[in-house]
PDB file of N, CA and C in Angstrom:
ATOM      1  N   UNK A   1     -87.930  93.392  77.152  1.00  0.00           N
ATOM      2  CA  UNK A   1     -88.461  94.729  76.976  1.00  0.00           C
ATOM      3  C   UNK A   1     -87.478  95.735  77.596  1.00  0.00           C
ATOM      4  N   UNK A   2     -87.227  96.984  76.984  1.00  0.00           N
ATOM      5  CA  UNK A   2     -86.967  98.117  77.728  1.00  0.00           C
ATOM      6  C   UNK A   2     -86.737  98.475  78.978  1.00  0.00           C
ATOM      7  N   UNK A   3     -85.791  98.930  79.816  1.00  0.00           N
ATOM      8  CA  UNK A   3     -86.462  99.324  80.960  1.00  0.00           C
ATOM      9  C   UNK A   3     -85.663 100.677  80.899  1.00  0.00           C
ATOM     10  N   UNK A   4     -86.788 101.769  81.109  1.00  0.00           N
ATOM     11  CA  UNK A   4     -86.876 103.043  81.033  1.00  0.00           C
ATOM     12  C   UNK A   4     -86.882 103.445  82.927  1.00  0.00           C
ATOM     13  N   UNK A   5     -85.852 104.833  82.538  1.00  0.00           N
ATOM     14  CA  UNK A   5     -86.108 105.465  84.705  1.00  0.00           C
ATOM     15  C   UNK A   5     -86.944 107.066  84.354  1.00  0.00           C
ATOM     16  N   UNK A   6     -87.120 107.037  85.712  1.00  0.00           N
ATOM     17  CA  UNK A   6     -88.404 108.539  85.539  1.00  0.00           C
ATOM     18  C   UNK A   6     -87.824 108.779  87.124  1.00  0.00           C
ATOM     19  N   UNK A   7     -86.871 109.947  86.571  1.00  0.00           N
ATOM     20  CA  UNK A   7     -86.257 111.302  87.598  1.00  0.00           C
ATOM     21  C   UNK A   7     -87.447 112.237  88.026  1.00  0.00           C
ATOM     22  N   UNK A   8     -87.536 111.986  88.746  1.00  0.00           N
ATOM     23  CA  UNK A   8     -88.684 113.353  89.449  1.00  0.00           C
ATOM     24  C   UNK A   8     -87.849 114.456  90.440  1.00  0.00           C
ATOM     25  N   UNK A   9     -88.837 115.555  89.900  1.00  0.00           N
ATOM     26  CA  UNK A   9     -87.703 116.976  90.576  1.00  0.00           C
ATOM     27  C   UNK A   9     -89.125 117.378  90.896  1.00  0.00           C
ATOM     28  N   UNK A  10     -89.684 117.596  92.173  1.00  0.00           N
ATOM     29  CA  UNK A  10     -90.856 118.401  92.795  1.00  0.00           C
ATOM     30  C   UNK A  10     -90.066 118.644  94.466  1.00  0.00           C
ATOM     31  N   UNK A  11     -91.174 119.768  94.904  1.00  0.00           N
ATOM     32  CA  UNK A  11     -90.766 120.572  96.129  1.00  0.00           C
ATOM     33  C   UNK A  11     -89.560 120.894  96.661  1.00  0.00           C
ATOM     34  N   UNK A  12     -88.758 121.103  95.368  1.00  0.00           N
ATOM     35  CA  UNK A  12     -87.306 121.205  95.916  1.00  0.00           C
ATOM     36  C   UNK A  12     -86.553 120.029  96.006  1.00  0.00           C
ATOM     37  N   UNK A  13     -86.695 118.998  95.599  1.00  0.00           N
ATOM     38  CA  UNK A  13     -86.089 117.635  95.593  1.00  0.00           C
ATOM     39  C   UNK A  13     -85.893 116.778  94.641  1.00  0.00           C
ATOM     40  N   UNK A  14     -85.244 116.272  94.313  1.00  0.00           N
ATOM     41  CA  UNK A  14     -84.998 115.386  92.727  1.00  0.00           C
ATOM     42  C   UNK A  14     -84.714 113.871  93.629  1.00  0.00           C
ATOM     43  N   UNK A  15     -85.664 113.168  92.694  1.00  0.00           N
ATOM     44  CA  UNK A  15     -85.530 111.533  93.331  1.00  0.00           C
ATOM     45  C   UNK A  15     -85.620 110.811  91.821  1.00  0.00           C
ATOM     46  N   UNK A  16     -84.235 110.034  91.931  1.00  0.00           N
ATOM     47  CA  UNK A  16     -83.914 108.875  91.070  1.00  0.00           C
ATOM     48  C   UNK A  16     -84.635 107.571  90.690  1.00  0.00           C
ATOM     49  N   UNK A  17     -84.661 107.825  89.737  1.00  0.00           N
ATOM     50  CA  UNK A  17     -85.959 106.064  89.791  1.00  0.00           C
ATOM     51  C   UNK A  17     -84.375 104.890  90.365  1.00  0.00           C
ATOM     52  N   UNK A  18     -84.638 104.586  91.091  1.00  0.00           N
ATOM     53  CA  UNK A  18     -83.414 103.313  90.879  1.00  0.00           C
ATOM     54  C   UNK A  18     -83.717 102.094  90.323  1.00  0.00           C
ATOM     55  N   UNK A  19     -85.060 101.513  89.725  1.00  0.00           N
ATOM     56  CA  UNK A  19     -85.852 100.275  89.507  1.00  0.00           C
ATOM     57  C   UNK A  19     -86.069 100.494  88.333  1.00  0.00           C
ATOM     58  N   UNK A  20     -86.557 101.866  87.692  1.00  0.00           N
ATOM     59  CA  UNK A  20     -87.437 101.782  86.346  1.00  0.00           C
ATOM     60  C   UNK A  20     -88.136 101.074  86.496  1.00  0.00           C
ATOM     61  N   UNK A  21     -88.935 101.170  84.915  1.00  0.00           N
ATOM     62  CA  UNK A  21     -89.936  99.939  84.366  1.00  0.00           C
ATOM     63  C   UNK A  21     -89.843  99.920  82.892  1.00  0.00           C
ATOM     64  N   UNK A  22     -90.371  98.883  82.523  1.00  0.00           N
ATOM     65  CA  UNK A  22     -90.456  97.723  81.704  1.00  0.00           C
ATOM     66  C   UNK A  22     -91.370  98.782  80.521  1.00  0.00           C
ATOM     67  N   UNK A  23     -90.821  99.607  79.083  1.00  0.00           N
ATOM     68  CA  UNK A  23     -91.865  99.564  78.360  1.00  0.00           C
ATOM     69  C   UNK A  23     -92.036  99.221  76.773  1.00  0.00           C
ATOM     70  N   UNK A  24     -92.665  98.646  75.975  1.00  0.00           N
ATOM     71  CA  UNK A  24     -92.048  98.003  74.287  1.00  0.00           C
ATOM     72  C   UNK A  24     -91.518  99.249  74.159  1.00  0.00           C
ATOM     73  N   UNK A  25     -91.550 100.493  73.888  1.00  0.00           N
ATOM     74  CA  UNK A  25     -90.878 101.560  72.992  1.00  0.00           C
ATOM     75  C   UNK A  25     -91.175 103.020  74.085  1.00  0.00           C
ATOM     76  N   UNK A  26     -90.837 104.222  73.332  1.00  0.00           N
ATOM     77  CA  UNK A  26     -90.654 105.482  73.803  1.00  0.00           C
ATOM     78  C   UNK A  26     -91.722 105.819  74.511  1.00  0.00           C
ATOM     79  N   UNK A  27     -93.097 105.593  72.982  1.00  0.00           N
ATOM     80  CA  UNK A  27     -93.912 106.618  73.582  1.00  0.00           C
ATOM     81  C   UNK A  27     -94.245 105.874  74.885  1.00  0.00           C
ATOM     82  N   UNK A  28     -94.502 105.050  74.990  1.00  0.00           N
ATOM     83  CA  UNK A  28     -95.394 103.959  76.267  1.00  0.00           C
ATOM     84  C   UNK A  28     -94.745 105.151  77.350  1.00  0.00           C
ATOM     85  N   UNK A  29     -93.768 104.737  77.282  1.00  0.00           N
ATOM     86  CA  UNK A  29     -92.760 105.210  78.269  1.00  0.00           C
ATOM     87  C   UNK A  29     -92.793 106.701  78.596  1.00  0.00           C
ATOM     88  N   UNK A  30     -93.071 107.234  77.681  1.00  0.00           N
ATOM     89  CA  UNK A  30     -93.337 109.031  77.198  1.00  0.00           C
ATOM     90  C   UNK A  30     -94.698 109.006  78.391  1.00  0.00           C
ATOM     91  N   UNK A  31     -95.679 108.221  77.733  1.00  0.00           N
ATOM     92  CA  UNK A  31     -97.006 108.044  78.464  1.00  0.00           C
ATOM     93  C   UNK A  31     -97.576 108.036  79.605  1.00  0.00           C
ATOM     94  N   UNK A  32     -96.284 107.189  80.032  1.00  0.00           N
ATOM     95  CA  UNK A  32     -96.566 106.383  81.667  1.00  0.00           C
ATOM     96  C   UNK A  32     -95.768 107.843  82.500  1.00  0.00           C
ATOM     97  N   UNK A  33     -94.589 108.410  81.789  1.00  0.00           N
ATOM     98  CA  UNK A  33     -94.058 109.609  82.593  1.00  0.00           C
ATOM     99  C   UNK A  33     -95.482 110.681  82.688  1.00  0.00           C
ATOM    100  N   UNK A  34     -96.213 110.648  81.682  1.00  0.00           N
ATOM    101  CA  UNK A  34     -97.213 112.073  82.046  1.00  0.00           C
ATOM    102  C   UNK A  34     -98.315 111.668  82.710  1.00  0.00           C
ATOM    103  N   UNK A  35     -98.545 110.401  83.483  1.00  0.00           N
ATOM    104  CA  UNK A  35     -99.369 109.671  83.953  1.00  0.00           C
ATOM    105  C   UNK A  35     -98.443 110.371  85.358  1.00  0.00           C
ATOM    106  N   UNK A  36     -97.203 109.590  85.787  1.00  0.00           N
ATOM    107  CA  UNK A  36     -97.142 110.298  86.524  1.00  0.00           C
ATOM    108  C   UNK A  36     -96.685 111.835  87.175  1.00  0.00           C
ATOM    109  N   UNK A  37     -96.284 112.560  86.089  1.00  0.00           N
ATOM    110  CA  UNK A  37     -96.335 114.179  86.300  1.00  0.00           C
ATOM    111  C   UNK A  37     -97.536 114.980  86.742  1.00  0.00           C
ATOM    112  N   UNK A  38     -99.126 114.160  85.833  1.00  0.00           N
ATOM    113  CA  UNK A  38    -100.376 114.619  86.608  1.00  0.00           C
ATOM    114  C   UNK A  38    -100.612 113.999  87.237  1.00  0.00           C
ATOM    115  N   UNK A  39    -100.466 112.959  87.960  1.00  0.00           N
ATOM    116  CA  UNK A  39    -101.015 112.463  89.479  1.00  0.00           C
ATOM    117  C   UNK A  39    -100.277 113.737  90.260  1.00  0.00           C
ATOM    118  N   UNK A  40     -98.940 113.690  89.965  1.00  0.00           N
ATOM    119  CA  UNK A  40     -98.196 114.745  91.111  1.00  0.00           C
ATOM    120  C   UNK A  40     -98.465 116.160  90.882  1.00  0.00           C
ATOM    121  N   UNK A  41     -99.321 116.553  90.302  1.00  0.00           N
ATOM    122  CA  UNK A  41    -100.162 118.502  89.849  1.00  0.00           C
ATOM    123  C   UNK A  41    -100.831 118.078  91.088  1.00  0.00           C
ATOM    124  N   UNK A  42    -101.715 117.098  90.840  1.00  0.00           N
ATOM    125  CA  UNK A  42    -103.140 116.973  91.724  1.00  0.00           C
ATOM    126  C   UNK A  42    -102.629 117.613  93.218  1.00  0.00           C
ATOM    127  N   UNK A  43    -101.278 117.376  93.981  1.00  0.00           N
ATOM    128  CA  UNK A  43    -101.379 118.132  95.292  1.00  0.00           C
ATOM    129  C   UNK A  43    -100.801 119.270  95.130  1.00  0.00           C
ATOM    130  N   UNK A  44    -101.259 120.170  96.011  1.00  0.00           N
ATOM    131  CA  UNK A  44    -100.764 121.801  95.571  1.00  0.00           C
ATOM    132  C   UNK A  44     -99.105 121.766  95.623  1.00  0.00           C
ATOM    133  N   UNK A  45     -98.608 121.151  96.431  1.00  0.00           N
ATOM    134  CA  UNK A  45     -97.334 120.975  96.820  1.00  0.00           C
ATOM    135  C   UNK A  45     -96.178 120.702  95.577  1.00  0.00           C
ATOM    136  N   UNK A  46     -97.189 119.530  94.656  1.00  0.00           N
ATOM    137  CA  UNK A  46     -96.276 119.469  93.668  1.00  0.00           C
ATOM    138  C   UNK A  46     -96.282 119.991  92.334  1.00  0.00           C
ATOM    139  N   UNK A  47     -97.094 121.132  92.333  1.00  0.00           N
ATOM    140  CA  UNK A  47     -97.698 121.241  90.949  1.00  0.00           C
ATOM    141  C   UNK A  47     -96.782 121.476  90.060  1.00  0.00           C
ATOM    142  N   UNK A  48     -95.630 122.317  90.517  1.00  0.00           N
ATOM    143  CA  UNK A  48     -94.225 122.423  89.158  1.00  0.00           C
ATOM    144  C   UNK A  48     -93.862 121.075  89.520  1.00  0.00           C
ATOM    145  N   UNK A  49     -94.126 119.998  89.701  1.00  0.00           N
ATOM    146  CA  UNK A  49     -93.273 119.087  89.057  1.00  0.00           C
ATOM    147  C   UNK A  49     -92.699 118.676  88.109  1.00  0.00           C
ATOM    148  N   UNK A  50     -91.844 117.964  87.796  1.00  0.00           N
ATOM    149  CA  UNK A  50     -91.016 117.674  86.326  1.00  0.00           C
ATOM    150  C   UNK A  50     -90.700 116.134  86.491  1.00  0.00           C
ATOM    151  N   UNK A  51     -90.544 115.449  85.723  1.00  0.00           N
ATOM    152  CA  UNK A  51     -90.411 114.084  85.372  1.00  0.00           C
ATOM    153  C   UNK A  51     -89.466 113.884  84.417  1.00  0.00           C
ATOM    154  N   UNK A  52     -88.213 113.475  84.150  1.00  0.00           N
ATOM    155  CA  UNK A  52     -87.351 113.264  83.130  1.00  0.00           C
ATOM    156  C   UNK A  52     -87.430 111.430  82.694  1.00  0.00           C
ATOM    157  N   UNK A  53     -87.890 111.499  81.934  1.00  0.00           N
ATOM    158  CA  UNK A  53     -88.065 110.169  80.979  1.00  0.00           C
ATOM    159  C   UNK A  53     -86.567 109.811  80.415  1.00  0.00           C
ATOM    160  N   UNK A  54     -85.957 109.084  81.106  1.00  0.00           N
ATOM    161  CA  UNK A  54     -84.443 108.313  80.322  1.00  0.00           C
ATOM    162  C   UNK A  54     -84.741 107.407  80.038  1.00  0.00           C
ATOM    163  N   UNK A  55     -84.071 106.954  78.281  1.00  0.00           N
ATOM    164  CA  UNK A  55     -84.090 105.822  78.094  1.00  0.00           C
ATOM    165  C   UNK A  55     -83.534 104.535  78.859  1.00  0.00           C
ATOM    166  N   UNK A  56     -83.284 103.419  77.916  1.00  0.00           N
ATOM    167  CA  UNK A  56     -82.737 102.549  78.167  1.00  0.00           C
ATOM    168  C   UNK A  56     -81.138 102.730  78.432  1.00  0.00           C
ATOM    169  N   UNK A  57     -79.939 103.654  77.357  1.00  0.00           N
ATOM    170  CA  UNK A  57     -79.404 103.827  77.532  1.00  0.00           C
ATOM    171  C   UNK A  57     -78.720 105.555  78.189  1.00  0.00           C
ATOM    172  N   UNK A  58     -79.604 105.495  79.066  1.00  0.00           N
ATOM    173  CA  UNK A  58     -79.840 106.918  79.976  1.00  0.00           C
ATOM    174  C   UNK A  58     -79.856 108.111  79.192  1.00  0.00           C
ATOM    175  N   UNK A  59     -79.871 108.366  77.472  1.00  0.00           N
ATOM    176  CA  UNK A  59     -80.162 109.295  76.980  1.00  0.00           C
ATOM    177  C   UNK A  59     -81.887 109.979  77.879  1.00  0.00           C
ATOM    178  N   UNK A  60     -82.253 111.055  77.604  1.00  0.00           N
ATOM    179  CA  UNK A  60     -83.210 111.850  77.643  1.00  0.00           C
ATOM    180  C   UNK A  60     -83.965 111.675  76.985  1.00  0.00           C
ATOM    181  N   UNK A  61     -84.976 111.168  77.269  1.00  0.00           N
ATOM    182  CA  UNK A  61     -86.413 111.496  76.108  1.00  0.00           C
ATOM    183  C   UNK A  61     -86.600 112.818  75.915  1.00  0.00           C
ATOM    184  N   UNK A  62     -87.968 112.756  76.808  1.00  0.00           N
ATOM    185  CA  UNK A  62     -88.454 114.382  76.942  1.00  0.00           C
ATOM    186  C   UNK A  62     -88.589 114.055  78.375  1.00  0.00           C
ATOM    187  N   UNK A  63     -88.660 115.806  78.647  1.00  0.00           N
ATOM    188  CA  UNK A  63     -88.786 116.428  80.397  1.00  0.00           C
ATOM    189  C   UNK A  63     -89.918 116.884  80.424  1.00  0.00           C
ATOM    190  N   UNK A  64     -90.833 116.190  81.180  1.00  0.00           N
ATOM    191  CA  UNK A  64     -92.550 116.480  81.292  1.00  0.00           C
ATOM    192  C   UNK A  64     -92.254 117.134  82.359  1.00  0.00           C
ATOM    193  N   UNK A  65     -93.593 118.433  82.289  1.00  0.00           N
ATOM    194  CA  UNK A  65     -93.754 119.251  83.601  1.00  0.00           C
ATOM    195  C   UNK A  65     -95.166 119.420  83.351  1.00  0.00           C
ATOM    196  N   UNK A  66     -95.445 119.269  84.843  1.00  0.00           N
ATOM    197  CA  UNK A  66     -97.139 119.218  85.133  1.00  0.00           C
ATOM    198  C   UNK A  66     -97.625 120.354  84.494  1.00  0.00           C
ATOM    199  N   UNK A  67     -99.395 119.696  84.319  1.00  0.00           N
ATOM    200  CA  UNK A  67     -99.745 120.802  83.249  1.00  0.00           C
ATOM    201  C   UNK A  67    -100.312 121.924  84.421  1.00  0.00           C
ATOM    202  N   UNK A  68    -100.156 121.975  85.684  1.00  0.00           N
ATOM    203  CA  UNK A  68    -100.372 122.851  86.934  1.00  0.00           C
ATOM    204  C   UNK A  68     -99.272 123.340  86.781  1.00  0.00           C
ATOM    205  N   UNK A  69     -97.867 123.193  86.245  1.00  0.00           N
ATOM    206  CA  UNK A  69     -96.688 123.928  86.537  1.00  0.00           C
ATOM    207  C   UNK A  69     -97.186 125.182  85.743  1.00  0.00           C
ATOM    208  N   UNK A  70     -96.889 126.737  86.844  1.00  0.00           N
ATOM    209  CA  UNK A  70     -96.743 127.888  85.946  1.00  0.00           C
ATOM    210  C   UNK A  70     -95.996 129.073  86.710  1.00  0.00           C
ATOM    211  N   UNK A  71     -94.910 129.681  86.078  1.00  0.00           N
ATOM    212  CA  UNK A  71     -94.701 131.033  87.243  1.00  0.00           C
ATOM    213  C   UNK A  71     -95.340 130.881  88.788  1.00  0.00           C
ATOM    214  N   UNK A  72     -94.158 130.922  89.259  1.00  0.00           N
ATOM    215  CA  UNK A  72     -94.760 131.496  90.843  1.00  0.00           C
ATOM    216  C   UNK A  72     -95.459 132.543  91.125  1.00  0.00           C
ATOM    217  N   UNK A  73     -95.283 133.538  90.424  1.00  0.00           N
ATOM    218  CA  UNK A  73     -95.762 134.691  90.069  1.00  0.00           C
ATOM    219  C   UNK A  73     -97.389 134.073  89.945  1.00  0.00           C
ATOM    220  N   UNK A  74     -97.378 133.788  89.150  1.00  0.00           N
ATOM    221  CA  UNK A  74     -98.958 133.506  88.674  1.00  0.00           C
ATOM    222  C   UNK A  74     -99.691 131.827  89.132  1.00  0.00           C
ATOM    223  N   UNK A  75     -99.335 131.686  90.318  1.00  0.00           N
ATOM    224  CA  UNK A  75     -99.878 130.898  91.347  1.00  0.00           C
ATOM    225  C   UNK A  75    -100.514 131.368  92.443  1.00  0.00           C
ATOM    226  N   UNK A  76    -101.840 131.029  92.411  1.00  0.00           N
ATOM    227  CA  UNK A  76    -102.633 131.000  94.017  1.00  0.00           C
ATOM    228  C   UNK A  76    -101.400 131.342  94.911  1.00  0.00           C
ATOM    229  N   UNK A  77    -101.838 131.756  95.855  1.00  0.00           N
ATOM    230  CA  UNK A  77    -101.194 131.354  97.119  1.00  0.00           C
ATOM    231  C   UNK A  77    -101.166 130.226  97.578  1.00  0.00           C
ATOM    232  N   UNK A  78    -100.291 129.481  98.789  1.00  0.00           N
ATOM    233  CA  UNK A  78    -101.183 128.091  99.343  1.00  0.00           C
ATOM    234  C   UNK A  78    -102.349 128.558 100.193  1.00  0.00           C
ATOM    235  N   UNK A  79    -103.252 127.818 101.077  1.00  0.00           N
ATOM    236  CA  UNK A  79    -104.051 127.494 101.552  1.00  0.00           C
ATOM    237  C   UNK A  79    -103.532 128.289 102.941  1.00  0.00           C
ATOM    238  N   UNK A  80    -104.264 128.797 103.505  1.00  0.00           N
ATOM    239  CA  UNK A  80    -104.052 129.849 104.718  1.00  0.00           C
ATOM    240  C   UNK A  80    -103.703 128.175 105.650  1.00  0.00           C
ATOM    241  N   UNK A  81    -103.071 128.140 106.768  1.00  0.00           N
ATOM    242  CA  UNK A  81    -102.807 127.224 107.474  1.00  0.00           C
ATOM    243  C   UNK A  81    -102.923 127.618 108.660  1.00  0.00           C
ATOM    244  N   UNK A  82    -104.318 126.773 109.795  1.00  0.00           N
ATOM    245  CA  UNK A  82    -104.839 127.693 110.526  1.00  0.00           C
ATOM    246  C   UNK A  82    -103.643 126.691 112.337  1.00  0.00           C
ATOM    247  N   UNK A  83    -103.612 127.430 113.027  1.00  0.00           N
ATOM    248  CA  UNK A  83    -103.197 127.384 114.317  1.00  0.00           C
ATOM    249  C   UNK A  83    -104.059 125.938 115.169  1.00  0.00           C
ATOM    250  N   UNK A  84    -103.673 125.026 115.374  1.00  0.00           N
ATOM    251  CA  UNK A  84    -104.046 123.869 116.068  1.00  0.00           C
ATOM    252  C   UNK A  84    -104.362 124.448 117.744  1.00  0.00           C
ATOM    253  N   UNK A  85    -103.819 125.194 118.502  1.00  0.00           N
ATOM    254  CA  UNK A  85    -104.027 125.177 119.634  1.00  0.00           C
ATOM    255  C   UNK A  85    -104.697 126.583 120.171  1.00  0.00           C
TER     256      UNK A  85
END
């Protein structure tokens, strides 16, 4: 089978799959990237995340971005962060 990598670019940081995984064809692979682009919306921290789906031979699929990614502009604020002591 395939083995496809999933580049993630959230909070200012881009991390390399170095392992991939295993999938019969694109979409699987398409699939499993937007599986994990919305796990990573779910914390406020990562909501522009992006996920780059490379094939087998490191071409580009598609570049998923969480469906929380939008303008900074037109984001909440974060969460007031209150003083421990």
């Amino acid at each position: 089978m395939p083995r496809y990598m999933y580049h993630i670019h959230a909070a200012g940081v881009t991390s390399r799959d170095p392992a991939g995984k295993q999938h019969p064809n694109d979409g699987r692979a398409v699939a499993y990237g937007q599986l994990i682009v919305d796990e990573l919306a779910e914390d406020y921290e990562y909501r522009g995340a992006i996920v780059d789906v490379l094939s087998p031979s490191g071409r580009l699929i598609p570049r998923l971005v969480s469906g929380g990614a939008s303008p900074r502009w037109l984001q909440p604020p974060p969460p007031a962060q209150r003083a421990l002591h």
